[in-house]
C-alpha atoms as a PDB file:
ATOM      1  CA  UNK A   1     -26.489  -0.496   1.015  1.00  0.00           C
ATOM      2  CA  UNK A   2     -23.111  -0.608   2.126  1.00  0.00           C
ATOM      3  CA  UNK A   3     -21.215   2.835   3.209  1.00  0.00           C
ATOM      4  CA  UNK A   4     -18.848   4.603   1.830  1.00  0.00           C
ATOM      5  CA  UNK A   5     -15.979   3.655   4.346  1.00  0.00           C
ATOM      6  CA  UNK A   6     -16.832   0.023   3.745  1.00  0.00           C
ATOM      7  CA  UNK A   7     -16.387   0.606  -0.090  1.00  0.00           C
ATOM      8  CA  UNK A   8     -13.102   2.972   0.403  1.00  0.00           C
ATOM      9  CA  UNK A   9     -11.979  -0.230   2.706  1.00  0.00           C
ATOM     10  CA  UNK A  10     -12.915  -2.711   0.237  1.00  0.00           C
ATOM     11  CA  UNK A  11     -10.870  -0.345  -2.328  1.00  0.00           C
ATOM     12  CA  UNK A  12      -7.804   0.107  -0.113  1.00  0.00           C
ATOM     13  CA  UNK A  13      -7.408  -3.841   0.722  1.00  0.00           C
ATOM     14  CA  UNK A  14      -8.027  -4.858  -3.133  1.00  0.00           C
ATOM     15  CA  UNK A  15      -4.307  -2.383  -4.401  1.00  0.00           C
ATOM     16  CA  UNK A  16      -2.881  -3.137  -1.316  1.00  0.00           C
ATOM     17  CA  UNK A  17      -3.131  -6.871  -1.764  1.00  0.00           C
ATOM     18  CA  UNK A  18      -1.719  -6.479  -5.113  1.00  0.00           C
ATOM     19  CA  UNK A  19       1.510  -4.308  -3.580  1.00  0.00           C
ATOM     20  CA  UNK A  20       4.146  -5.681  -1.348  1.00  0.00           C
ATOM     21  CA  UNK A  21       7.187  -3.232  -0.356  1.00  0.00           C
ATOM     22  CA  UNK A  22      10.382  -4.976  -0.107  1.00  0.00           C
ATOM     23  CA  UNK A  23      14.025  -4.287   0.949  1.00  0.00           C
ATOM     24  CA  UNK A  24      15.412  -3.601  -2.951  1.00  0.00           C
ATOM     25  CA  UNK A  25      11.975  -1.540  -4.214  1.00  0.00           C
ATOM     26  CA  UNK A  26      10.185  -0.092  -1.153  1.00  0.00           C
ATOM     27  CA  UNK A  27       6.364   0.932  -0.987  1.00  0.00           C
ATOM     28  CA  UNK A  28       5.463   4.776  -1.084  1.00  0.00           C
ATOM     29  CA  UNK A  29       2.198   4.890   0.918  1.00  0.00           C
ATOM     30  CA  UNK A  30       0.280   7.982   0.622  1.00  0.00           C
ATOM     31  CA  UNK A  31      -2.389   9.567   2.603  1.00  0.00           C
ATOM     32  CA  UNK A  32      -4.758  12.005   1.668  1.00  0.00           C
ATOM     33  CA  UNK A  33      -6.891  14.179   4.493  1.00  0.00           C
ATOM     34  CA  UNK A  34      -9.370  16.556   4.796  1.00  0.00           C
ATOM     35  CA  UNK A  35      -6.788  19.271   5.851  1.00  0.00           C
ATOM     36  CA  UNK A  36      -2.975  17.213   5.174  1.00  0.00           C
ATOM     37  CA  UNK A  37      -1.267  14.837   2.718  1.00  0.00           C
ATOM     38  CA  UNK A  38       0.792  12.463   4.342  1.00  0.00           C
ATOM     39  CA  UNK A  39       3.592  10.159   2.247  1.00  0.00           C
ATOM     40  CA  UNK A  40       5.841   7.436   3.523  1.00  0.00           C
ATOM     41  CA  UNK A  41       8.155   5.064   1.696  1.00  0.00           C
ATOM     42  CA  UNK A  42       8.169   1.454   3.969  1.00  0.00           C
ATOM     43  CA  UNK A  43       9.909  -1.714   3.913  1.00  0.00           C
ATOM     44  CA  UNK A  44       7.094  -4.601   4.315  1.00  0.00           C
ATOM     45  CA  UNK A  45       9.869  -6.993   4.820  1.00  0.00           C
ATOM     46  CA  UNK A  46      10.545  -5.960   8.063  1.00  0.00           C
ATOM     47  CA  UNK A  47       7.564  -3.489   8.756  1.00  0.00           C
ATOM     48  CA  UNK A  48       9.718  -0.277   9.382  1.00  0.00           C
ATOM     49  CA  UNK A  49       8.963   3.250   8.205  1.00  0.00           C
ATOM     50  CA  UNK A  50      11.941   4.302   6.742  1.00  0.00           C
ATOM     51  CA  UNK A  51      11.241   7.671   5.704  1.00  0.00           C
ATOM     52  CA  UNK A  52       8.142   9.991   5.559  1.00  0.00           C
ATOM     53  CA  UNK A  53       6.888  13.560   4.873  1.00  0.00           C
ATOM     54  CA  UNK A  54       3.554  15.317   5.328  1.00  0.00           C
ATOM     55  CA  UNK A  55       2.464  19.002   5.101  1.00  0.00           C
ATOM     56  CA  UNK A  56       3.220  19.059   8.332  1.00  0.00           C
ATOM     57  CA  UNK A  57       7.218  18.097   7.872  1.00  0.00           C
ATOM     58  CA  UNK A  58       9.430  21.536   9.347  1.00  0.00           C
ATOM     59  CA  UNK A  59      10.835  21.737   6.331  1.00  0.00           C
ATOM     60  CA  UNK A  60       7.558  22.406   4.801  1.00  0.00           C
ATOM     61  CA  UNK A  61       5.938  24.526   7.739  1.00  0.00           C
ATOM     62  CA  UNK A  62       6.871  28.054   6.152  1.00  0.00           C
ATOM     63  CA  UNK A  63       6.129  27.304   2.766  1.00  0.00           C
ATOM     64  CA  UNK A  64       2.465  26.937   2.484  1.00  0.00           C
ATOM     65  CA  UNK A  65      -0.194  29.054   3.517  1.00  0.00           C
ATOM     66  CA  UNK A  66      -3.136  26.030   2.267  1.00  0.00           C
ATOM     67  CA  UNK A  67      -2.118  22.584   3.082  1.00  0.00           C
ATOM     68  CA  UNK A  68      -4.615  20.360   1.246  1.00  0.00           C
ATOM     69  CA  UNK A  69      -4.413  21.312  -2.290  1.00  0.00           C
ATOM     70  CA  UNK A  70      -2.208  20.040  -5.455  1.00  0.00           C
ATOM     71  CA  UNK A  71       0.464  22.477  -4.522  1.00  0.00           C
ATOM     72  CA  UNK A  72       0.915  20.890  -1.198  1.00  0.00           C
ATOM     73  CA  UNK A  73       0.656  17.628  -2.426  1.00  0.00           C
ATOM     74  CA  UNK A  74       3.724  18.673  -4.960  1.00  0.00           C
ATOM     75  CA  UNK A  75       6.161  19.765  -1.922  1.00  0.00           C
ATOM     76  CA  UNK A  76       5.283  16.843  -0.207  1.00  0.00           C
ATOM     77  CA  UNK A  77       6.477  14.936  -2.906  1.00  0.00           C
ATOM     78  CA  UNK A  78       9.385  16.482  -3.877  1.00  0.00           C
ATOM     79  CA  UNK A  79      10.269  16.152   0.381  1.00  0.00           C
ATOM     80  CA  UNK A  80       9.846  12.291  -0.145  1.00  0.00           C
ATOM     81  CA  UNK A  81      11.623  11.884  -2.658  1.00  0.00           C
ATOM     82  CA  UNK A  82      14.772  13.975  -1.989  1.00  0.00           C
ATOM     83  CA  UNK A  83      14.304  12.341   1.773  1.00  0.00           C
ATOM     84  CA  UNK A  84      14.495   9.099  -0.477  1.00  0.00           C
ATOM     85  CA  UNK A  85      17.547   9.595  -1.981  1.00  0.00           C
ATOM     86  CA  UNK A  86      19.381  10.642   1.148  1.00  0.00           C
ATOM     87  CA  UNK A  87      18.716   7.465   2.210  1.00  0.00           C
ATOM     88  CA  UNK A  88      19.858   5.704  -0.664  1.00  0.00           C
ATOM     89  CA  UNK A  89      16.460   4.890  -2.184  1.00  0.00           C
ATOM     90  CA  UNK A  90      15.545   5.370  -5.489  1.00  0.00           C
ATOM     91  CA  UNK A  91      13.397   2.432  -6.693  1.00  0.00           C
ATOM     92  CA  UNK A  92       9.903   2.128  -5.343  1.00  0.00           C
ATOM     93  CA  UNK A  93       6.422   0.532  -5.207  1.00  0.00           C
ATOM     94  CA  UNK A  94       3.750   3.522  -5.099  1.00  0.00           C
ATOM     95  CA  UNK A  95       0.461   2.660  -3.090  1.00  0.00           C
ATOM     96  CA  UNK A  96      -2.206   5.181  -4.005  1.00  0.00           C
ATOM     97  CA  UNK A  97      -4.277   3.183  -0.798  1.00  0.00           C
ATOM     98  CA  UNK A  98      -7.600   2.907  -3.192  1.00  0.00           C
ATOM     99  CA  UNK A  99      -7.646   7.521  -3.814  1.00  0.00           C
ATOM    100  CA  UNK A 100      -7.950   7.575  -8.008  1.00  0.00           C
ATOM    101  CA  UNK A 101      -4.953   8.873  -9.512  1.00  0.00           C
ATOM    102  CA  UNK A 102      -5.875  12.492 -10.101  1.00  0.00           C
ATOM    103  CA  UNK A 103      -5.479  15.672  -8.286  1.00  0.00           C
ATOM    104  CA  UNK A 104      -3.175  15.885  -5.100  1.00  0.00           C
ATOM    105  CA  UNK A 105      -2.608  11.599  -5.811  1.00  0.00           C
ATOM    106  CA  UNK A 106      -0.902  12.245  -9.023  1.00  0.00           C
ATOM    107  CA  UNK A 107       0.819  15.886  -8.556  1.00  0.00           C
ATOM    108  CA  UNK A 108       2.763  13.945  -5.148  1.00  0.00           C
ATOM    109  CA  UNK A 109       3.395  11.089  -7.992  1.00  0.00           C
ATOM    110  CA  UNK A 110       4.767  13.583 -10.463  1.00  0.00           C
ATOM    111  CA  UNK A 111       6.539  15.407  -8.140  1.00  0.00           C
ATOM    112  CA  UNK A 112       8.233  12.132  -6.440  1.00  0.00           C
ATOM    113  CA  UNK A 113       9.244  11.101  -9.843  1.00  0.00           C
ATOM    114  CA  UNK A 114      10.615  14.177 -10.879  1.00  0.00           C
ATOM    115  CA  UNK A 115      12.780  14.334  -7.835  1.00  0.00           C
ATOM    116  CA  UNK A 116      14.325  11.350  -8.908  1.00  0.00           C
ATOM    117  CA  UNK A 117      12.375   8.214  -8.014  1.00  0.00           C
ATOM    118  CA  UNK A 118      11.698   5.177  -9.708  1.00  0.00           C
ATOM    119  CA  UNK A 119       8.162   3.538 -10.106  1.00  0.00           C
END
């Protein structure tokens, strides 16, 4: 029997085969830990980070008392994607990294499209 890292690995490389970030429409990768949620939009092309925000972001720091719920997640996204448009970006690729789309996935979705992004 195979573990469950193995399977989320198996998971992660089968949509992330499937997405490729480029120059015109970006990837949005997101990250979801035990105590954080993590999002950052990058350019495959050349393999740069071009922008990213996390629970842990200063602009974020004063905001929440719990970091790892659907709330959290909803900053986040609403940091990305006003981050996003600074720089110009507002067509992306969104890479859910093999999490189901429910819960603190889709509320940083939600909250990245209502903030103006395109995917």
């Amino acid at each position: 029997m195979k573990s469950s890292a193995k399977r989320f690995g198996y998971r992660v490389n089968r949509v992330r085969n499937k997405i490729k970030g480029t120059q015109e429409r970006p990837r949005l990768s997101v990250y979801r830990g035990h105590k954080h949620v993590y999002a950052q939009v990058i350019d495959d092309g050349v393999g740069i980070t071009l922008t990213c925000a996390s629970t842990l972001s200063q602009e974020l720091r004063g905001k929440l008392n719990v970091t790892s719920n659907v709330n959290a997640a909803k900053l986040v996204g609403d940091l990305i994607a006003k981050k996003s448009i600074e720089k110009g970006i507002k067509k992306i690729v969104f890479d859910r990294r093999g999490y189901k789309y429910t819960g603190r996935i889709k509320a940083l979705a939600d909250a990245a499209r209502g903030g103006g992004l395109d995917f």
